[in-house]
PDB file of N, CA and C in Angstrom:
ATOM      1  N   UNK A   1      -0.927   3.743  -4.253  1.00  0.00           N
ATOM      2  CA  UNK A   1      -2.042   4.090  -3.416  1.00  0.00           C
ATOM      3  C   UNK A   1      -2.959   2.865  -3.318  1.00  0.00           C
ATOM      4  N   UNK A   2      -3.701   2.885  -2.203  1.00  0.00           N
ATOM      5  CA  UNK A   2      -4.549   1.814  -2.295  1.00  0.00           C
ATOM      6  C   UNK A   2      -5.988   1.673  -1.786  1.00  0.00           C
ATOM      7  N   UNK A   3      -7.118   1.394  -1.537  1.00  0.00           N
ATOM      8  CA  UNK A   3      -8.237   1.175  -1.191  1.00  0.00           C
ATOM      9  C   UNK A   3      -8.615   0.515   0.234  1.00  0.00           C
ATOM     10  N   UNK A   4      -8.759   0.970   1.113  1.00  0.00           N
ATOM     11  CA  UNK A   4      -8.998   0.340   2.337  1.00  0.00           C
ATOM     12  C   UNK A   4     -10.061   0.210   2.887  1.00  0.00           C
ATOM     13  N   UNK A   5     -10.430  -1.042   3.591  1.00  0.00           N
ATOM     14  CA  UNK A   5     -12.362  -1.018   3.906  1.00  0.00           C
ATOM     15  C   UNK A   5     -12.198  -2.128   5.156  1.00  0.00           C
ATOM     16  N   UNK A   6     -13.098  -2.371   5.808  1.00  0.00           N
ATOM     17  CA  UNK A   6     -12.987  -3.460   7.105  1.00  0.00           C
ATOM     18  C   UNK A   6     -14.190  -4.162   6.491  1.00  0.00           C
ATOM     19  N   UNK A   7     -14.923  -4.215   5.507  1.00  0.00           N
ATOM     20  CA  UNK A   7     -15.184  -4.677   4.242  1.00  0.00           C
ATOM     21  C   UNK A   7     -14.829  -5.650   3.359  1.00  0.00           C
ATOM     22  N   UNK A   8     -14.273  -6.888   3.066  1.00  0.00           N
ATOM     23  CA  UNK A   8     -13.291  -7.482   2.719  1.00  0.00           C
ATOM     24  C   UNK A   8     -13.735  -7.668   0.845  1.00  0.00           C
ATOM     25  N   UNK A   9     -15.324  -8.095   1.180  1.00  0.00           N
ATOM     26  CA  UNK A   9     -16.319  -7.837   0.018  1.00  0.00           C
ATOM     27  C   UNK A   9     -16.078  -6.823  -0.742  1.00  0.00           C
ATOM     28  N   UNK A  10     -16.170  -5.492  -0.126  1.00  0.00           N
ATOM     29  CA  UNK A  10     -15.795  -4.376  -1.262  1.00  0.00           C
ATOM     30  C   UNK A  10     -15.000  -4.361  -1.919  1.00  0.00           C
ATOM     31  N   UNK A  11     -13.499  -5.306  -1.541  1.00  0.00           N
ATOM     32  CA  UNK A  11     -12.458  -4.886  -2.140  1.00  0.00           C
ATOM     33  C   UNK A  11     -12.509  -5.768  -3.238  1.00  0.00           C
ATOM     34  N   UNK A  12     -13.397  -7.006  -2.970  1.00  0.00           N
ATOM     35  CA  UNK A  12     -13.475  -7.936  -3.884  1.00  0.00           C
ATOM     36  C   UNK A  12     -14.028  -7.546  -4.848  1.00  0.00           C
ATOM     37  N   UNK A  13     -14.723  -6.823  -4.541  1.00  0.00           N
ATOM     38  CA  UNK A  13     -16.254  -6.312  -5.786  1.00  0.00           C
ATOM     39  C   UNK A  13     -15.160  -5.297  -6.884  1.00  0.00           C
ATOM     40  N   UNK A  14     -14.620  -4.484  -5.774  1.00  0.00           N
ATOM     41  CA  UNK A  14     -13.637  -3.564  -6.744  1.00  0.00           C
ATOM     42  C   UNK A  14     -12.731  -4.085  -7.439  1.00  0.00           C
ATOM     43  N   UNK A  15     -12.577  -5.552  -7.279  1.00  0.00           N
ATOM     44  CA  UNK A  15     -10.947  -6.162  -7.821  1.00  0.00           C
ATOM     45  C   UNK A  15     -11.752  -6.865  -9.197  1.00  0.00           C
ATOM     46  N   UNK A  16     -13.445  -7.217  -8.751  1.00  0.00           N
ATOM     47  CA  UNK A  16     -14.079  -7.731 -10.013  1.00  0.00           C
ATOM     48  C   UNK A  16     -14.208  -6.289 -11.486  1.00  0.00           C
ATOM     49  N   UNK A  17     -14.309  -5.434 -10.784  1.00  0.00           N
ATOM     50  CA  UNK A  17     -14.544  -4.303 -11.415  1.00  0.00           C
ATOM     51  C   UNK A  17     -13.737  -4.063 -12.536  1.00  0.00           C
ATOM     52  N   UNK A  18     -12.282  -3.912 -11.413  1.00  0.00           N
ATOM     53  CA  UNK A  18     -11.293  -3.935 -12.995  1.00  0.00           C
ATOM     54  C   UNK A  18     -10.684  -5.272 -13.655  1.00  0.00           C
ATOM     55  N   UNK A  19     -10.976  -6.074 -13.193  1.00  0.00           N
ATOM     56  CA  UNK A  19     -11.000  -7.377 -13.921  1.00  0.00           C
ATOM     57  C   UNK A  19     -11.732  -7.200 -15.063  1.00  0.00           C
ATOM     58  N   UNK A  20     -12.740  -6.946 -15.175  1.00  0.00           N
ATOM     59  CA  UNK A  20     -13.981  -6.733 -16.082  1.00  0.00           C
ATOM     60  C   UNK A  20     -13.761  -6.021 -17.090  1.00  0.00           C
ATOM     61  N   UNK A  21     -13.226  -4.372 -16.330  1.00  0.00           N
ATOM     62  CA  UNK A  21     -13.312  -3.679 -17.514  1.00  0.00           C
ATOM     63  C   UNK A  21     -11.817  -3.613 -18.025  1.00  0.00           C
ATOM     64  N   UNK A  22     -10.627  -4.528 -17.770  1.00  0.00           N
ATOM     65  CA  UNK A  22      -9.252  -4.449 -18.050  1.00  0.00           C
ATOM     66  C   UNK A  22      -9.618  -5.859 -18.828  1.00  0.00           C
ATOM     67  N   UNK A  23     -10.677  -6.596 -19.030  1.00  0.00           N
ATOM     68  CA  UNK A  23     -10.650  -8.361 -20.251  1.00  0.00           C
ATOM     69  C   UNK A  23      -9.389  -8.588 -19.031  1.00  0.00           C
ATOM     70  N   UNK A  24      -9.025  -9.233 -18.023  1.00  0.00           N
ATOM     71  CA  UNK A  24      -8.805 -10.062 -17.630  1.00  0.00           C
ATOM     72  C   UNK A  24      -9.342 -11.408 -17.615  1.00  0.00           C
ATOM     73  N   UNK A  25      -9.096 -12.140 -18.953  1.00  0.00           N
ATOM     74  CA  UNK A  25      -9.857 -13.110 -19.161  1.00  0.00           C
ATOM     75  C   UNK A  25      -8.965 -14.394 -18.729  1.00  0.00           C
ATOM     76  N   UNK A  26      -8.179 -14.084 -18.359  1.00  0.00           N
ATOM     77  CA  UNK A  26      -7.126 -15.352 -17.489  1.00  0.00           C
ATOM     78  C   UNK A  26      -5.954 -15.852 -19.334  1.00  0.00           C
ATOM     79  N   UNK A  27      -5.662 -15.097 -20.265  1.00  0.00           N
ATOM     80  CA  UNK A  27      -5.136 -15.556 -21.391  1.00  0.00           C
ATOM     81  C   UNK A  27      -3.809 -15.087 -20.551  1.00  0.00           C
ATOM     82  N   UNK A  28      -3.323 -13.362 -20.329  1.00  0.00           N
ATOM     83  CA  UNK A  28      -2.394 -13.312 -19.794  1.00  0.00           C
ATOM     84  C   UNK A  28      -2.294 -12.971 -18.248  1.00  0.00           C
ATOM     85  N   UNK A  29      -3.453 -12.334 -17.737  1.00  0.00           N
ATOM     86  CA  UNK A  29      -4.121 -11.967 -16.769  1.00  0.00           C
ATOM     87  C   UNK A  29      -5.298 -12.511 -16.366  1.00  0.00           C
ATOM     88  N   UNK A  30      -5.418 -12.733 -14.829  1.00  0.00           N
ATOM     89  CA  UNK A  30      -5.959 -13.105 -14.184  1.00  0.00           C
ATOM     90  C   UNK A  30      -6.638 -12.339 -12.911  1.00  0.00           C
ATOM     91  N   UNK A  31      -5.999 -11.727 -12.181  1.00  0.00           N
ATOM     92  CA  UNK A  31      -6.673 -10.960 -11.570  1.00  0.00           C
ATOM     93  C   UNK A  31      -5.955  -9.989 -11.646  1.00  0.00           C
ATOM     94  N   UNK A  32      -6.252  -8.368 -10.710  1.00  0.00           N
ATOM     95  CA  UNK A  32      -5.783  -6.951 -10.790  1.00  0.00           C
ATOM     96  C   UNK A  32      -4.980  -7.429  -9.897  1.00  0.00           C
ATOM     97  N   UNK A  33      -5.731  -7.631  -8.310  1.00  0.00           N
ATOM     98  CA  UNK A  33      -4.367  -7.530  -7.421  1.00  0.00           C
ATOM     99  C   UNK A  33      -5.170  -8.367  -6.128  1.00  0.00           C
ATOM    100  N   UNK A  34      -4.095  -8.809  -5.159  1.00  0.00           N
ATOM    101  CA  UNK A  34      -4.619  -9.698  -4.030  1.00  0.00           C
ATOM    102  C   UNK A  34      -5.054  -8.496  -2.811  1.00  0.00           C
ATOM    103  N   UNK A  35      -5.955  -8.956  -2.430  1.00  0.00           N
ATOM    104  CA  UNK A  35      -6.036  -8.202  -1.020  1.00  0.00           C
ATOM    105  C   UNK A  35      -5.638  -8.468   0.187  1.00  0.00           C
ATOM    106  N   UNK A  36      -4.970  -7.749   0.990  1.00  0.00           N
ATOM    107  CA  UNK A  36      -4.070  -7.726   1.937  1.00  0.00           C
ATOM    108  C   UNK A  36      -4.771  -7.285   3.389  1.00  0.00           C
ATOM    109  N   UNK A  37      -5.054  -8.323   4.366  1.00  0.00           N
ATOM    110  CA  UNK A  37      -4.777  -7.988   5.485  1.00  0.00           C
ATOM    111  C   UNK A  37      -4.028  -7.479   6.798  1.00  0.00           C
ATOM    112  N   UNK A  38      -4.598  -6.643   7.584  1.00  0.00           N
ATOM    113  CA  UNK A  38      -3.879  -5.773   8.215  1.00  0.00           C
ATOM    114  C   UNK A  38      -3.713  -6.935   9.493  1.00  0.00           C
ATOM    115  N   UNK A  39      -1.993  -6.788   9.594  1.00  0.00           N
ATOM    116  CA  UNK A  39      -1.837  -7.688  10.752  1.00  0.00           C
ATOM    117  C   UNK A  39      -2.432  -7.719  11.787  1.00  0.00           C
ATOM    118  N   UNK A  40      -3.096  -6.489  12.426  1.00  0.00           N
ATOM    119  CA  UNK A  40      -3.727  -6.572  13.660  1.00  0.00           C
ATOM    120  C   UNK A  40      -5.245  -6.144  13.413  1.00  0.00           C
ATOM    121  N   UNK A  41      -4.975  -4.914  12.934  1.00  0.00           N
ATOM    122  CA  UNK A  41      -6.672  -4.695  12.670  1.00  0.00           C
ATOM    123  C   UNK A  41      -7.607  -5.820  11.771  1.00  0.00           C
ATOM    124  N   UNK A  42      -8.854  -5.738  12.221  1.00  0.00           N
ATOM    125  CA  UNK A  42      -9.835  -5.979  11.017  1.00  0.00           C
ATOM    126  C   UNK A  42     -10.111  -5.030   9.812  1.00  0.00           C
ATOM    127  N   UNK A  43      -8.888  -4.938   8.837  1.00  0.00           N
ATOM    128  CA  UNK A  43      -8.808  -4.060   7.773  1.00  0.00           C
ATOM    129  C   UNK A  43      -8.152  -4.878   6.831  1.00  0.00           C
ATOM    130  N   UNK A  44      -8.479  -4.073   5.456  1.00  0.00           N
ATOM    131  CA  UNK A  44      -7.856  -4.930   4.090  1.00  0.00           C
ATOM    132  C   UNK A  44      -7.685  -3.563   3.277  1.00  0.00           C
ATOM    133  N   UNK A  45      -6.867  -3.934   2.400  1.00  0.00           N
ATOM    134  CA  UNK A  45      -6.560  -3.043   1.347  1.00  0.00           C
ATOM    135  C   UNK A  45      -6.391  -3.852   0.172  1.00  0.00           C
ATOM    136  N   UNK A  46      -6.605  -2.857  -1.067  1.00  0.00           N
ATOM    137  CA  UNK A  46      -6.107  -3.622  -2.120  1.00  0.00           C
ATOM    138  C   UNK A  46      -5.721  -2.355  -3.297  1.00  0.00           C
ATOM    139  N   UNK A  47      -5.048  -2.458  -3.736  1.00  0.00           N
ATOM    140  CA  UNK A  47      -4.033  -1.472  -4.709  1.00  0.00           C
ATOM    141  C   UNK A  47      -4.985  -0.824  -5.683  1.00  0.00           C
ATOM    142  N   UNK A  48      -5.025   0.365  -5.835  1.00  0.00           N
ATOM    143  CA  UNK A  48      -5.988   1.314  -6.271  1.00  0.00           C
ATOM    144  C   UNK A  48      -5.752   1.607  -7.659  1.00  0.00           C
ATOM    145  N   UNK A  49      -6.232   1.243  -8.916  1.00  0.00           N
ATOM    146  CA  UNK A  49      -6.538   1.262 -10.364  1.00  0.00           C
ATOM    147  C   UNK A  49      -6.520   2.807 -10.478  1.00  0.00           C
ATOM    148  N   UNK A  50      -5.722   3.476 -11.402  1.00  0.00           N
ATOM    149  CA  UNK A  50      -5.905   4.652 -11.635  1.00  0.00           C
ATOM    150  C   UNK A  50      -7.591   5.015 -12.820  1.00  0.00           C
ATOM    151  N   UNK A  51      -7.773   4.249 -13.290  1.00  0.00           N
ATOM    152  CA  UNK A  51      -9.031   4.009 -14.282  1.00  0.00           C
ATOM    153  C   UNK A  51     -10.357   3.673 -13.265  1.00  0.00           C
ATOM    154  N   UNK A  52     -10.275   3.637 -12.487  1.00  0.00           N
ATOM    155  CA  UNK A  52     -11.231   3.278 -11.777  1.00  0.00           C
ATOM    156  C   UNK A  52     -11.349   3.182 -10.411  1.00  0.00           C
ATOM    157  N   UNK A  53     -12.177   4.485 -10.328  1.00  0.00           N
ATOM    158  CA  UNK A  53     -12.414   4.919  -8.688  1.00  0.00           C
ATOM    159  C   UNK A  53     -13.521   4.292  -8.416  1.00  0.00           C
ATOM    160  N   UNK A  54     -12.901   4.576  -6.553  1.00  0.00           N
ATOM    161  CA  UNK A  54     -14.576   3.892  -6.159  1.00  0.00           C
ATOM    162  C   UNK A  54     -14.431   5.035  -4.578  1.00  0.00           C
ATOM    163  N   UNK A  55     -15.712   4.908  -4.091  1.00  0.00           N
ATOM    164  CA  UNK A  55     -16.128   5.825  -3.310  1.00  0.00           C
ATOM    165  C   UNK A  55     -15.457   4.750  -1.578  1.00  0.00           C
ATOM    166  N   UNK A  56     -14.141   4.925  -1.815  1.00  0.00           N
ATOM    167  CA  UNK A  56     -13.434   3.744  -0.732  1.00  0.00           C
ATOM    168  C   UNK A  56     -12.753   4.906  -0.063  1.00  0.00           C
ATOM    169  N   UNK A  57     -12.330   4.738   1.375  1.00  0.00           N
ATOM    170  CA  UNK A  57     -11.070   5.436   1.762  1.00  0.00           C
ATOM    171  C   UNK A  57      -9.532   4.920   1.088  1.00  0.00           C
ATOM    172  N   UNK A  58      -8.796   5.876   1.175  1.00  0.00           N
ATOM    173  CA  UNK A  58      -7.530   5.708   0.381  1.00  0.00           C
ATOM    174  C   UNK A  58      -6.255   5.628   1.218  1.00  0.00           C
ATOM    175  N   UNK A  59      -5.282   4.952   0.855  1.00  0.00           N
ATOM    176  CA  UNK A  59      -4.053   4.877   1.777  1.00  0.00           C
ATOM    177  C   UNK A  59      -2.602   5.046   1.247  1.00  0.00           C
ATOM    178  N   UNK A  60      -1.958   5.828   1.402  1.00  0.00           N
ATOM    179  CA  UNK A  60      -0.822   6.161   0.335  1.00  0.00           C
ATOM    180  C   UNK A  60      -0.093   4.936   0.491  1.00  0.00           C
ATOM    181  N   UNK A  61       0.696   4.292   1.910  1.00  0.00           N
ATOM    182  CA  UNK A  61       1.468   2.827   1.734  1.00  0.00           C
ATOM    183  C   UNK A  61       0.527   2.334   2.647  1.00  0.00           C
ATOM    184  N   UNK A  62       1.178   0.881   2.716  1.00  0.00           N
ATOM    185  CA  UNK A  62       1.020  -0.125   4.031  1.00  0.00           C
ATOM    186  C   UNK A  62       1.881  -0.184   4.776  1.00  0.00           C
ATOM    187  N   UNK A  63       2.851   0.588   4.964  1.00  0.00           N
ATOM    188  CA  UNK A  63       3.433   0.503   6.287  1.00  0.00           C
ATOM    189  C   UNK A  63       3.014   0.127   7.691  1.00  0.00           C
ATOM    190  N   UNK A  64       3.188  -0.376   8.302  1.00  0.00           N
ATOM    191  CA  UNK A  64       2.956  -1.091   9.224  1.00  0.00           C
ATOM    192  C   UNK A  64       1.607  -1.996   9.597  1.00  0.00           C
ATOM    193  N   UNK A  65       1.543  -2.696   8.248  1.00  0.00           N
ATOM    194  CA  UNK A  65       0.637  -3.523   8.143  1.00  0.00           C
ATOM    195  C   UNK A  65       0.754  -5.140   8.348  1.00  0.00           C
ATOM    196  N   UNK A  66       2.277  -5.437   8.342  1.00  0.00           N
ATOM    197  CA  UNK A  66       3.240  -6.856   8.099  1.00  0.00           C
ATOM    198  C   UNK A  66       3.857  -6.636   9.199  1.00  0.00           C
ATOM    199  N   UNK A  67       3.576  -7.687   9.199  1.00  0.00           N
ATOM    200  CA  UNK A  67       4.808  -8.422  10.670  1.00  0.00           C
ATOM    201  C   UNK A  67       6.313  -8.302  10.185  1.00  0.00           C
ATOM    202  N   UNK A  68       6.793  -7.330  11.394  1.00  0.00           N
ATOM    203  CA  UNK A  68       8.301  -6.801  11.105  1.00  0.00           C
ATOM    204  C   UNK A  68       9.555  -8.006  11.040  1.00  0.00           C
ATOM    205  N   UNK A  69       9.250  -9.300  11.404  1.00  0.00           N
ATOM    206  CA  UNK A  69       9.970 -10.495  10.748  1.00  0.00           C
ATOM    207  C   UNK A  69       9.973 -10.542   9.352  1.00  0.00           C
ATOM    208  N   UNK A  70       8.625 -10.779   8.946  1.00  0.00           N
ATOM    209  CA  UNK A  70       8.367 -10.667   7.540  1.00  0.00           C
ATOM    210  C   UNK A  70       9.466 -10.216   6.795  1.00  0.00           C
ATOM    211  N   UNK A  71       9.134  -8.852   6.837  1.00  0.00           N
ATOM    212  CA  UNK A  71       9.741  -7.784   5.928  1.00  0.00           C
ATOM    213  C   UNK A  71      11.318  -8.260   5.702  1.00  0.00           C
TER     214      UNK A  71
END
């Protein structure tokens, strides 16, 4: 599941969040997870921490978020 916002900041703030409270102190970890732009829209997501909610809309996949070469 994941966190979606047209927001790019929020997701950052949320990715500091569990950085923080997971000691991601860069020994084996470094960050939770990258945030992902939506190929066409002005949207981002970033992979949703079961320990830590946030008041974000939610997205079960990213399907059709990548350019179908990509994949």
């Amino acid at each position: 599941m994941y966190y979606i916002s047209t927001n790019r900041e929020e997701l950052e703030l949320y990715a500091m969040l569990v950085e923080k409270g997971e000691r991601y102190d860069g020994r084996f970890t470094v960050k939770w997870a990258n945030i992902i732009k939506h190929k066409d829209e002005n949207l981002y997501a970033i992979l949703k921490h079961d320990k830590y909610p946030a008041e974000l809309e939610t997205l079960q996949d990213l399907n059709g978020w990548f350019d179908s070469e990509l994949i």
